[in-house]
PDB file of N, CA and C in Angstrom:
ATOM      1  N   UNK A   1       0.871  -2.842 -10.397  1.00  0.00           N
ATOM      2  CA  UNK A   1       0.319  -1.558 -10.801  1.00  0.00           C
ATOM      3  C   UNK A   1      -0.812  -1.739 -11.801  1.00  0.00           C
ATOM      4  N   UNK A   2      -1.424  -0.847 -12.169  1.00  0.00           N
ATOM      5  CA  UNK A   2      -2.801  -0.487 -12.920  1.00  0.00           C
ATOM      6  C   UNK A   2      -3.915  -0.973 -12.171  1.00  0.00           C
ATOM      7  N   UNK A   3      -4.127  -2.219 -12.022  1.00  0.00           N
ATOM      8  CA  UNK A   3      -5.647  -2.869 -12.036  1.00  0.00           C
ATOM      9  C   UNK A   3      -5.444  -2.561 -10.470  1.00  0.00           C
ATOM     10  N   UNK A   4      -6.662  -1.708  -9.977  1.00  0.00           N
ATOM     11  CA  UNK A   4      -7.026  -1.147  -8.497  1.00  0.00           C
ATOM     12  C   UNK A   4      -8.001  -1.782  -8.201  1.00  0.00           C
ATOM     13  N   UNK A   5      -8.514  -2.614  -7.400  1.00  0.00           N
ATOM     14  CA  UNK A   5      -9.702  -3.129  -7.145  1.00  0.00           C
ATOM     15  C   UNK A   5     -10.940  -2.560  -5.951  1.00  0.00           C
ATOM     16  N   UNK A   6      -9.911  -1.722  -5.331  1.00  0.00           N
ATOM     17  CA  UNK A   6     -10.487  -0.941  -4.601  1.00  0.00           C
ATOM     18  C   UNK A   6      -9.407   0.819  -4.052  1.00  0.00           C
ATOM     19  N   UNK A   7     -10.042   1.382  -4.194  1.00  0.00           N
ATOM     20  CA  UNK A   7      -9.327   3.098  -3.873  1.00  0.00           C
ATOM     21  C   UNK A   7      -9.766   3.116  -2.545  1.00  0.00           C
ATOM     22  N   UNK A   8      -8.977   3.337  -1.589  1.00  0.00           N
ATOM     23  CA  UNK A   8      -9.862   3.183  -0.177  1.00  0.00           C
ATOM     24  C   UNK A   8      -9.665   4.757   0.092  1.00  0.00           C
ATOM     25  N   UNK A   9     -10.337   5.769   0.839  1.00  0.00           N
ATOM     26  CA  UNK A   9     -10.105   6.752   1.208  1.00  0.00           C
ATOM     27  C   UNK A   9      -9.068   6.955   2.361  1.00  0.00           C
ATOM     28  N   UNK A  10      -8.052   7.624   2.711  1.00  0.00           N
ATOM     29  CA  UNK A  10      -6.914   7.410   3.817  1.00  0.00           C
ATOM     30  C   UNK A  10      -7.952   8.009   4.965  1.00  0.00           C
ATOM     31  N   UNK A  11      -8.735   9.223   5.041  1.00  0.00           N
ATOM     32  CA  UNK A  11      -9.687   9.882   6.088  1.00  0.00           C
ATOM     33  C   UNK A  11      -8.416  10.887   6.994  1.00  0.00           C
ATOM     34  N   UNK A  12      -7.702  11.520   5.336  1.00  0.00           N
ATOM     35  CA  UNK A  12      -6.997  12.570   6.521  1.00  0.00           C
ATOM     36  C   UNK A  12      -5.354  12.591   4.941  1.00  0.00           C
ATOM     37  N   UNK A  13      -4.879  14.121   4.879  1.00  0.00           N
ATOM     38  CA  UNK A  13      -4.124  14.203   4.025  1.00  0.00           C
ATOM     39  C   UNK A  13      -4.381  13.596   2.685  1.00  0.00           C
ATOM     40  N   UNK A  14      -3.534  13.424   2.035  1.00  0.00           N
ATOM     41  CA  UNK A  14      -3.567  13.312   0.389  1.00  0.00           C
ATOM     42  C   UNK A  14      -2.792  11.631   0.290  1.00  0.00           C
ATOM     43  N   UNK A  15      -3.017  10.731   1.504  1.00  0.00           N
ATOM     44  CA  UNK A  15      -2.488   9.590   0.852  1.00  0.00           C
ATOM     45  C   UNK A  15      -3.464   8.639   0.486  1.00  0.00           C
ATOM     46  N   UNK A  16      -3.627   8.244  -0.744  1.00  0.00           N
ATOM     47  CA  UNK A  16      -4.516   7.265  -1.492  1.00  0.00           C
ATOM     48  C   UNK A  16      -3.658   5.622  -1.448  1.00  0.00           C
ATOM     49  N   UNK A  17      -4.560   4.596  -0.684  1.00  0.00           N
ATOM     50  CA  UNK A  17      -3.941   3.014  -0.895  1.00  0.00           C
ATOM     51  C   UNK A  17      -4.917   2.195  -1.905  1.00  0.00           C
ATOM     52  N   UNK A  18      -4.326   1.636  -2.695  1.00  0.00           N
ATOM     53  CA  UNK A  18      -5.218   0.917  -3.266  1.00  0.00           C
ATOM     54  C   UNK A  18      -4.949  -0.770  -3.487  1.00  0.00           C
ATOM     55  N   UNK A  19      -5.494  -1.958  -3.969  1.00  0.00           N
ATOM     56  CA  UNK A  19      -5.179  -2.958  -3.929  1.00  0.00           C
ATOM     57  C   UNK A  19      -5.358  -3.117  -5.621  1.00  0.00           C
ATOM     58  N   UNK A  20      -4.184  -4.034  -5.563  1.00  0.00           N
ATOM     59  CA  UNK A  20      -4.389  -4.898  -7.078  1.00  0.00           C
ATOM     60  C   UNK A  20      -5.114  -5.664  -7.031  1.00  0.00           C
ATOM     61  N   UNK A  21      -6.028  -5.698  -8.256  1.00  0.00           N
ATOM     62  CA  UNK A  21      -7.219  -7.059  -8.452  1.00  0.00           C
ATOM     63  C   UNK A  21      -5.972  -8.338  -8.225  1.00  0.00           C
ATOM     64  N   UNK A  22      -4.937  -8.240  -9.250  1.00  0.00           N
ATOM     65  CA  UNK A  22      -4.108  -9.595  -9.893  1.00  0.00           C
ATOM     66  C   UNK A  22      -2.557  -9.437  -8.789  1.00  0.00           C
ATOM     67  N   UNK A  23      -1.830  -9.690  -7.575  1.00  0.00           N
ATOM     68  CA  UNK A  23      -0.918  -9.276  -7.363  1.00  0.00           C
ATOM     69  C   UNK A  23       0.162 -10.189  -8.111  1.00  0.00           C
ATOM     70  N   UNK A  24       1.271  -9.633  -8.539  1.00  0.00           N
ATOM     71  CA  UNK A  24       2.367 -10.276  -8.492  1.00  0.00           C
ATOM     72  C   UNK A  24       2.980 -11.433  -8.240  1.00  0.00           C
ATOM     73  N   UNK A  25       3.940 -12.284  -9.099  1.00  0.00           N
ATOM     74  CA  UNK A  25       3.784 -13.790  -8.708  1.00  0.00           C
ATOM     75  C   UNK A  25       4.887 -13.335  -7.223  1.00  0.00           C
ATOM     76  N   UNK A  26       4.513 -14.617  -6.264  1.00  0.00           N
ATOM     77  CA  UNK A  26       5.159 -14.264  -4.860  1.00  0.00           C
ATOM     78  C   UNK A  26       4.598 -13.532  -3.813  1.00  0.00           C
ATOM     79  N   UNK A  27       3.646 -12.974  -4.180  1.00  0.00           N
ATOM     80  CA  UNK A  27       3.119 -11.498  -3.544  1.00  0.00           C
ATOM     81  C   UNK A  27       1.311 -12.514  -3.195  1.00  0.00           C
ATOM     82  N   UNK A  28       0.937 -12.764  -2.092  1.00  0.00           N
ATOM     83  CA  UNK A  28      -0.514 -12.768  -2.032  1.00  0.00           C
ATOM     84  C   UNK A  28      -1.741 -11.440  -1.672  1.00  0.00           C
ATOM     85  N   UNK A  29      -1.219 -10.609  -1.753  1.00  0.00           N
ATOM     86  CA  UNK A  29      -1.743  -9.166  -1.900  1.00  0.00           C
ATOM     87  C   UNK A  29      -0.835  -8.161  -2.401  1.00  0.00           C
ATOM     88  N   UNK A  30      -1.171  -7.210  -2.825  1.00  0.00           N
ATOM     89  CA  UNK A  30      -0.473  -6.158  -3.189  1.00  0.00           C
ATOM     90  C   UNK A  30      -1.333  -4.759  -4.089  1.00  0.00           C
ATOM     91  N   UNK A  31      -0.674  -3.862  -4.014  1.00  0.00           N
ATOM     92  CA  UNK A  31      -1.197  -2.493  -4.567  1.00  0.00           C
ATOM     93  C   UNK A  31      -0.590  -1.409  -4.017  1.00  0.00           C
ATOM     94  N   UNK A  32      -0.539  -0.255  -4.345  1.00  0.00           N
ATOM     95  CA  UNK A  32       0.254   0.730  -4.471  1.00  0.00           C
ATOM     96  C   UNK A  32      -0.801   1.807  -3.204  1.00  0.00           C
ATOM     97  N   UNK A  33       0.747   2.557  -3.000  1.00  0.00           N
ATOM     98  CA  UNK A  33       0.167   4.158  -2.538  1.00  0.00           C
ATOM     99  C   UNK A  33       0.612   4.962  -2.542  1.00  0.00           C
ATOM    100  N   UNK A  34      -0.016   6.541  -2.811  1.00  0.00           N
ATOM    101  CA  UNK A  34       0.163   7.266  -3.202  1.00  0.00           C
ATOM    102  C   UNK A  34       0.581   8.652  -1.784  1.00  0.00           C
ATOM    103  N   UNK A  35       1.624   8.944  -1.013  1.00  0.00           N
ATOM    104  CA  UNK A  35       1.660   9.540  -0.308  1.00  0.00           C
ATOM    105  C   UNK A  35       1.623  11.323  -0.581  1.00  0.00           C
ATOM    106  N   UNK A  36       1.569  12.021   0.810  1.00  0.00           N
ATOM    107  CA  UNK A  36       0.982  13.230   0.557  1.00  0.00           C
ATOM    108  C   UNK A  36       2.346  13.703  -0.274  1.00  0.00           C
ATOM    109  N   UNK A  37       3.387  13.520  -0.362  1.00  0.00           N
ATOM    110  CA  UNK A  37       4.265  13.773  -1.059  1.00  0.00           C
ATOM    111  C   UNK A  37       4.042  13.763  -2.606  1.00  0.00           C
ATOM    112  N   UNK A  38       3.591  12.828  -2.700  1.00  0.00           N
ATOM    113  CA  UNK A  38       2.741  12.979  -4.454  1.00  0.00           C
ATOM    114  C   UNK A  38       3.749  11.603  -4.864  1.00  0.00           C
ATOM    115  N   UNK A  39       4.898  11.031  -4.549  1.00  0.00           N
ATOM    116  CA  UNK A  39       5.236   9.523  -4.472  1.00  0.00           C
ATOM    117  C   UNK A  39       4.637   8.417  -4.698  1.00  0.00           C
ATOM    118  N   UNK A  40       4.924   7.441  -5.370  1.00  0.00           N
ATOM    119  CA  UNK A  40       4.055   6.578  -5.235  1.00  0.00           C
ATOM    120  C   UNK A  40       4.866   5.247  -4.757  1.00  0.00           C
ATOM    121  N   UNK A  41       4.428   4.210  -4.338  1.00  0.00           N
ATOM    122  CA  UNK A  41       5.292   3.391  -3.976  1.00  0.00           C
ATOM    123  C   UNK A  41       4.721   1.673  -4.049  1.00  0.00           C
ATOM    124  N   UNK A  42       4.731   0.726  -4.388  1.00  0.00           N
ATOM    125  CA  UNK A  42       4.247  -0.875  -4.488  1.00  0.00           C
ATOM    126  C   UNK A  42       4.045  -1.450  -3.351  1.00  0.00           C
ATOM    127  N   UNK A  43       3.573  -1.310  -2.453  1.00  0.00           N
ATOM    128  CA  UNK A  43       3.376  -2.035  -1.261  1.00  0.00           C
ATOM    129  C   UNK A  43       2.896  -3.962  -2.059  1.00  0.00           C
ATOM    130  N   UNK A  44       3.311  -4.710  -0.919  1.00  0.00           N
ATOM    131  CA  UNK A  44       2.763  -6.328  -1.047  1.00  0.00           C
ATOM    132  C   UNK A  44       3.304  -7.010   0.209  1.00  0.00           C
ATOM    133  N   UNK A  45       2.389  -8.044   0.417  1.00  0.00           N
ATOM    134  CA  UNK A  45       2.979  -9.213   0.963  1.00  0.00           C
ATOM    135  C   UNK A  45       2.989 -10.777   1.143  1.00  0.00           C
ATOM    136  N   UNK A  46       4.139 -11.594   1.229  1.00  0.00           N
ATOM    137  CA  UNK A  46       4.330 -12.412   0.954  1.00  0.00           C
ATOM    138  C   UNK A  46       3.297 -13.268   0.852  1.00  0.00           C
ATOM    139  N   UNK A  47       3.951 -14.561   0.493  1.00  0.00           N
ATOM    140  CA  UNK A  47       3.126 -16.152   1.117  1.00  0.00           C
ATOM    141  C   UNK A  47       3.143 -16.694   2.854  1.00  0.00           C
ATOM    142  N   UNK A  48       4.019 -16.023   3.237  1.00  0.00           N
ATOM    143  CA  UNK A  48       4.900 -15.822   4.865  1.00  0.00           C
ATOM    144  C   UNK A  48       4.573 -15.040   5.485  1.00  0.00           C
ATOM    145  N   UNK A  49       3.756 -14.016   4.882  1.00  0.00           N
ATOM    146  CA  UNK A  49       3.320 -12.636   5.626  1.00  0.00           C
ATOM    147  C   UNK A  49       4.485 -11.776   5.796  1.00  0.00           C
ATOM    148  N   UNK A  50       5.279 -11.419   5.063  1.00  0.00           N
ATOM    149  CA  UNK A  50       6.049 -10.621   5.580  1.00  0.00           C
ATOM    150  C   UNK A  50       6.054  -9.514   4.549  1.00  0.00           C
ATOM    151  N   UNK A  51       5.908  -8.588   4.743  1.00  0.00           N
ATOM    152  CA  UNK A  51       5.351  -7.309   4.043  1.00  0.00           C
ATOM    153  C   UNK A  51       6.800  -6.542   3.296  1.00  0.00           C
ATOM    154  N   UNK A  52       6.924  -5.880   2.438  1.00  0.00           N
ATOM    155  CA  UNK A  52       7.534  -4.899   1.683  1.00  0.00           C
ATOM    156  C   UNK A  52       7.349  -4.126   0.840  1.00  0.00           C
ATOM    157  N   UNK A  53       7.755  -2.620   0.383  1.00  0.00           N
ATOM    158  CA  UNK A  53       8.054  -1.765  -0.207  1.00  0.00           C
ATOM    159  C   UNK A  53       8.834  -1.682  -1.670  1.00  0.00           C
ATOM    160  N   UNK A  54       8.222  -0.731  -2.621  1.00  0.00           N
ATOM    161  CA  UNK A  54       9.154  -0.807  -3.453  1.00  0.00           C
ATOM    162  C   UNK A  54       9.072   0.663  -3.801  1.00  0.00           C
ATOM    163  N   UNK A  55       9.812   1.629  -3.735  1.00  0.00           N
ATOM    164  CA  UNK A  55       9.750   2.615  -3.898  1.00  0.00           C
ATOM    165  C   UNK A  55       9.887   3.512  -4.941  1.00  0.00           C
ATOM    166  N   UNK A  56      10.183   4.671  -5.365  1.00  0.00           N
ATOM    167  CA  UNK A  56      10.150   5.543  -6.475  1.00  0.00           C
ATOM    168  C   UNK A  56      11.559   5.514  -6.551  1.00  0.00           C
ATOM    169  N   UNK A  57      12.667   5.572  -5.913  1.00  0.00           N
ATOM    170  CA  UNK A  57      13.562   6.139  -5.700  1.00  0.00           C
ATOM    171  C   UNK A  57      14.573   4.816  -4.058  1.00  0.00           C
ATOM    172  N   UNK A  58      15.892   4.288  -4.778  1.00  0.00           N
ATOM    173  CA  UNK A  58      16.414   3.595  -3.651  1.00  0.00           C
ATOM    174  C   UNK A  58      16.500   4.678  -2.606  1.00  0.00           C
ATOM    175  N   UNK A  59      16.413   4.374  -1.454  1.00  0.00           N
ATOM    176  CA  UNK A  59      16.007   5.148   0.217  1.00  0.00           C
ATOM    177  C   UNK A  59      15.327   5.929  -0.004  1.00  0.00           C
ATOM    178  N   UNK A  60      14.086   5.786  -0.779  1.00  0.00           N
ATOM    179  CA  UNK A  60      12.561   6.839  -0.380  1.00  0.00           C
ATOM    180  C   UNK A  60      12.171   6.395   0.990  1.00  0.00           C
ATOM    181  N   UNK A  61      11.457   7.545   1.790  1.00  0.00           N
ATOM    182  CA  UNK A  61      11.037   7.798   3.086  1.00  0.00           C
ATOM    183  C   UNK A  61       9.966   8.093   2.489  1.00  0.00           C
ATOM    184  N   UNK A  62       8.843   7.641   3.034  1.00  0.00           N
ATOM    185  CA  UNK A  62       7.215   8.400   2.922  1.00  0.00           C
ATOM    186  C   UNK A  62       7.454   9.460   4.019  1.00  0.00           C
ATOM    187  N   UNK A  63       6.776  10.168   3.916  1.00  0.00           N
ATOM    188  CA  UNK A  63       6.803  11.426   4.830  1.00  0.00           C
ATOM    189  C   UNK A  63       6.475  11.052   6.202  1.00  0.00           C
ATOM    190  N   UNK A  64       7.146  11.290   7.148  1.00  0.00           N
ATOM    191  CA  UNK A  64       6.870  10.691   8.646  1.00  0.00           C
ATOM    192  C   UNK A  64       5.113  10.956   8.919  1.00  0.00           C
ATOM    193  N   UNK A  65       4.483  11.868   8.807  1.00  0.00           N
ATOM    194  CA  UNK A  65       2.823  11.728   9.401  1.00  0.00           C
ATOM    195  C   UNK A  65       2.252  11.081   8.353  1.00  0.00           C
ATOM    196  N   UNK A  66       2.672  10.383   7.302  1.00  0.00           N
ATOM    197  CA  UNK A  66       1.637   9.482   6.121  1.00  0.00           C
ATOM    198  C   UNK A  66       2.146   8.252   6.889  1.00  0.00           C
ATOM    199  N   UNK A  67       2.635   7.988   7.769  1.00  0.00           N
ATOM    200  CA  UNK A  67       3.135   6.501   8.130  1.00  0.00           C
ATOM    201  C   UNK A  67       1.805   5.670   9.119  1.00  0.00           C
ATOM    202  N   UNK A  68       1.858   6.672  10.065  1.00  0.00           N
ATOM    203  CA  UNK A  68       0.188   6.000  10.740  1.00  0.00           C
ATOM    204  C   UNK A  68      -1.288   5.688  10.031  1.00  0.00           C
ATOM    205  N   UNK A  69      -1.572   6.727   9.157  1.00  0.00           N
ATOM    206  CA  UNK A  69      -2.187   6.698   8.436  1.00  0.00           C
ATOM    207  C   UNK A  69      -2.476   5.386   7.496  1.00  0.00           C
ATOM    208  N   UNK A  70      -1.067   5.286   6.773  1.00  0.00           N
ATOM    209  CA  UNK A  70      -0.953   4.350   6.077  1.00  0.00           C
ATOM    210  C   UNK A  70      -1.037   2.835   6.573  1.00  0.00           C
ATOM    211  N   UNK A  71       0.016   2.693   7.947  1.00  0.00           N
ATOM    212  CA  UNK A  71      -0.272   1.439   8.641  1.00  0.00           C
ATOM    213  C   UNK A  71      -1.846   1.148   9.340  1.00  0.00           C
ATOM    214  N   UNK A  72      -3.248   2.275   9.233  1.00  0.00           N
ATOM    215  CA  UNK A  72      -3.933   1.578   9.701  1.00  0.00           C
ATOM    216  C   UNK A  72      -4.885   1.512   8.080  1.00  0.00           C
ATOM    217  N   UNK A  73      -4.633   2.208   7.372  1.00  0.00           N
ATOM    218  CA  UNK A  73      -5.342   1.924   5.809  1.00  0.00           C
ATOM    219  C   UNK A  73      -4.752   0.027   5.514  1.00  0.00           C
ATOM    220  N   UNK A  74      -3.404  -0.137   5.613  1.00  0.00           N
ATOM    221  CA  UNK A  74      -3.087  -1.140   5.430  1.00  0.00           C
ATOM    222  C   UNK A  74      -4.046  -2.301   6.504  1.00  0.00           C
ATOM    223  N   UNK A  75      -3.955  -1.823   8.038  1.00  0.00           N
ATOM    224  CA  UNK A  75      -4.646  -3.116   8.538  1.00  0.00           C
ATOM    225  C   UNK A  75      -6.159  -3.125   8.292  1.00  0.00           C
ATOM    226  N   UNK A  76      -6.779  -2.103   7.559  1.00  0.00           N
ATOM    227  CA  UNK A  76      -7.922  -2.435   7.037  1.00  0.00           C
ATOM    228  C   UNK A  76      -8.005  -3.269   6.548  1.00  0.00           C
ATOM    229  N   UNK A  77      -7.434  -2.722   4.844  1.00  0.00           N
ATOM    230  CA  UNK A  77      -7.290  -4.176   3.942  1.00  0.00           C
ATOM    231  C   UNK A  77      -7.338  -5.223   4.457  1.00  0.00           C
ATOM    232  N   UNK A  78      -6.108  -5.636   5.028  1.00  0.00           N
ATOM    233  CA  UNK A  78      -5.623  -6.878   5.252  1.00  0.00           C
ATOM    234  C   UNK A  78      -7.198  -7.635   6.129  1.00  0.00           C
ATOM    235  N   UNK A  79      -7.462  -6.452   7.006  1.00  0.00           N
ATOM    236  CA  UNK A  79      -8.531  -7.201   7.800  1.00  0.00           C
ATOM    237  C   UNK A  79      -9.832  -8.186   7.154  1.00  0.00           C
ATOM    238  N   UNK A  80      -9.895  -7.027   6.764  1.00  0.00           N
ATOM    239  CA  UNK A  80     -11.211  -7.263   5.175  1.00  0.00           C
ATOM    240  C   UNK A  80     -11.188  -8.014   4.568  1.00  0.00           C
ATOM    241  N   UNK A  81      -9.896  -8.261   4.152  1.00  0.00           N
ATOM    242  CA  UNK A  81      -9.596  -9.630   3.288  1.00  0.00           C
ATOM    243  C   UNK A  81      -9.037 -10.795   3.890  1.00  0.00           C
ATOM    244  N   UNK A  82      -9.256 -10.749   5.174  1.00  0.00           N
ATOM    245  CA  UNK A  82      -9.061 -11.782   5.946  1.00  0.00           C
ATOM    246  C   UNK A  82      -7.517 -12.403   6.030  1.00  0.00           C
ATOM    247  N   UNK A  83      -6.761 -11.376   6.064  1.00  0.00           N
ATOM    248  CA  UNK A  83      -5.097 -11.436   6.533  1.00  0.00           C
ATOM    249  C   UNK A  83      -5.081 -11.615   7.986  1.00  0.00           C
TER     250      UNK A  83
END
């Protein structure tokens, strides 16, 4: 959390993704998002590639239509940064 290195626009509803400049030890990317719910949640992923969540709340659901959205904001990033 805090250091955003980039705010990407979602291009649809109120969900904002952003990336950490510094991620987390374990984590080779990471940064948060903000769903239309007003939630926020830690997205990262591994050294292995294997991606996870950390949520506001144990069994938070992002709202079912922020989910597409979000999975192609995410394969931006990743693209961009050469994931």
């Amino acid at each position: 959390p805090g250091d955003a290195a980039a705010d990407l626009p979602a291009g649809g509803g109120d969900l904002k993704v952003t990336v950490d400049e510094v991620p987390p030890a374990g984590a080779v990317i990471s940064g948060q998002a903000t769903f239309s719910d007003g939630n926020s949640v830690m997205w990262f992923m591994d050294q292995m590639g294997r991606f996870g969540m950390r949520g506001p709340t144990p069994g938070y659901q992002p709202p079912a239509a922020d989910i597409p959205v979000f999975q192609r904001e995410l394969d931006t990033i990743l693209s961009v940064r050469g994931f």
